[in-house]
Structure formats: structure tokens, C-alpha cells
Protein backbone atom coordinates (compact mmCIF):
# COMPACT_ATOMS: atom_id res chain seq x y z
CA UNK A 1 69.57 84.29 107.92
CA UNK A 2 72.19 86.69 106.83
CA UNK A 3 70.70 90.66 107.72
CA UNK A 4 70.80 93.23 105.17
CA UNK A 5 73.91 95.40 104.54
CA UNK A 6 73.48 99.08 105.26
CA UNK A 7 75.25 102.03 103.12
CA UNK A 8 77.91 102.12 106.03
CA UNK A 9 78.95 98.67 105.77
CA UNK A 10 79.31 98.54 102.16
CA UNK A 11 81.52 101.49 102.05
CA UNK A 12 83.60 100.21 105.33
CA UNK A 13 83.91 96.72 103.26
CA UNK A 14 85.05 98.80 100.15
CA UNK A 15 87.74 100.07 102.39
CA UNK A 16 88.72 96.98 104.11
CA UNK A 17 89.00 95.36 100.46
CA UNK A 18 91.22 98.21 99.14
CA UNK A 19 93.07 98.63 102.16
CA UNK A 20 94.27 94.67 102.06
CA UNK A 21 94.87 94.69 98.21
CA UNK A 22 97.16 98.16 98.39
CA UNK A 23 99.08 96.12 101.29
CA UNK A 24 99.38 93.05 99.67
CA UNK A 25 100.26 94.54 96.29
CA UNK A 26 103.17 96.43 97.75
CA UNK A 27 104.30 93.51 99.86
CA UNK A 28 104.31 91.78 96.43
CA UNK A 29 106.06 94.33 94.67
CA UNK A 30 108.98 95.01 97.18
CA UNK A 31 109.11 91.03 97.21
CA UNK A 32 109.76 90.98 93.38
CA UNK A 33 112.34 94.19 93.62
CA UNK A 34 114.66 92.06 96.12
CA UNK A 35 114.54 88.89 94.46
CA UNK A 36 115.77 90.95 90.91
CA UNK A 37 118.31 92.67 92.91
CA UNK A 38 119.46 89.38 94.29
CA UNK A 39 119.25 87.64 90.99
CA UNK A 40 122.21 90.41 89.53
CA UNK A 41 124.22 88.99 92.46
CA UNK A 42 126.70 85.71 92.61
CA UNK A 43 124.45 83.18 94.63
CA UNK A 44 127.35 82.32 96.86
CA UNK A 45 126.82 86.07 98.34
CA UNK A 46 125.79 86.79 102.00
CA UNK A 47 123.85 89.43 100.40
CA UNK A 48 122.30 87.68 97.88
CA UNK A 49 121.46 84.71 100.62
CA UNK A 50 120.01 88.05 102.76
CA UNK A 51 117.51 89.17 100.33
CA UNK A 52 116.37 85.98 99.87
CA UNK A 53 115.30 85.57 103.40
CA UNK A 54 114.00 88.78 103.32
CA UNK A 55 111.85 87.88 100.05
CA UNK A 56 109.87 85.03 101.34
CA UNK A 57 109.05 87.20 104.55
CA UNK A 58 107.62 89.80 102.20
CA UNK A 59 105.76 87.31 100.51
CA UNK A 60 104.95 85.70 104.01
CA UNK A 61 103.41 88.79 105.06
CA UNK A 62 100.36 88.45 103.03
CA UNK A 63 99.19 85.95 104.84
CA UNK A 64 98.08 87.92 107.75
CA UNK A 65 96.85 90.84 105.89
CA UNK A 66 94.44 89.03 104.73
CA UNK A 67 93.70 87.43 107.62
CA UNK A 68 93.08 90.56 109.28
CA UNK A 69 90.88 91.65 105.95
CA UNK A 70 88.44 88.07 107.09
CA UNK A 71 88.45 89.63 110.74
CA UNK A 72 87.59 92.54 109.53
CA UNK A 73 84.89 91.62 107.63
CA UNK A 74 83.33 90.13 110.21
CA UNK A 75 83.63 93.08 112.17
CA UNK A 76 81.85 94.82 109.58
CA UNK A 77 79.16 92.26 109.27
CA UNK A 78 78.17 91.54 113.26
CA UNK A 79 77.91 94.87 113.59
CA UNK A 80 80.73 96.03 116.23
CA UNK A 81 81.36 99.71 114.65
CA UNK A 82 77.25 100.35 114.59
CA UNK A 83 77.62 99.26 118.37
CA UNK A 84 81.17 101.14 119.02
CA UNK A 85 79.73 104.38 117.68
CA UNK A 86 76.81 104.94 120.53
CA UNK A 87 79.54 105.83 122.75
């Protein structure tokens, strides 16, 4: 049986879910700015070849954002900052 969310957790969920969707919207965003740059560019470039790569590791990087957003929920739901904040 799943326990009750307090006040506290809501608002530190609220958080964690605006925190994670900033990050990941940015990621996104940079991700889109260096394919457009590299789509102005001959695709036999080094440079064009480099912001490529760099692209797909932007895009890559959501993956553990949200990750960390699904650790941090359960954080958030055991309980760990009520216990953390008696000491």
C-alpha cells in the first residue's frame, strides 16, 4: 500500500519534474542548434562530421537525466529527505 504524499513531497516532486524537463529541453535545444549549423556546412567537413558527434551526445544526454529524475522520485517517495533532515 502506497502511503500518503505530504505537502513537502509534492513540492520536492514539482521540482524534480521541472528541474529534468528545463535540462532536457536545453539538451534538446542545443542538440537542434548544432545539427542546423552543421546542415549550412558541406558534409565532407571535419566540422560538420564534429557537430554531428557532438549532436547525438546532446541528445544522448537525456537519457540519464531522466534517469536521475526516476531516482529521484524514489527518493522523494521512501522518504530519505524526511529522514536526512533529523540531523
Amino acid at each position: 500500500m502506497k502511503r500518503e504524499s505530504t505537502e513537502l513531497q509534492k513540492k520536492l516532486k514539482k521540482g524534480a519534474w521541472v528541474s529534468a524537463g528545463f535540462s532536457c529541453f536545453w539538451l534538446l535545444v542545443c542538440a537542434g542548434c548544432f545539427w542546423w549549423i552543421r546542415g549550412a556546412l558541406p558534409p565532407d567537413n571535419v566540422f560538420a562530421r564534429i557537430l554531428t558527434v557532438v549532436s547525438s551526445v546532446e541528445v544522448l544526454a537525456v537519457i540519464p537525466v531522466l534517469v536521475n529524475l526516476r531516482a529521484r522520485l524514489k527518493e522523494i517517495d521512501g522518504g530519505e529527505f524526511d529522514a536526512a533532515s533529523q540531523y
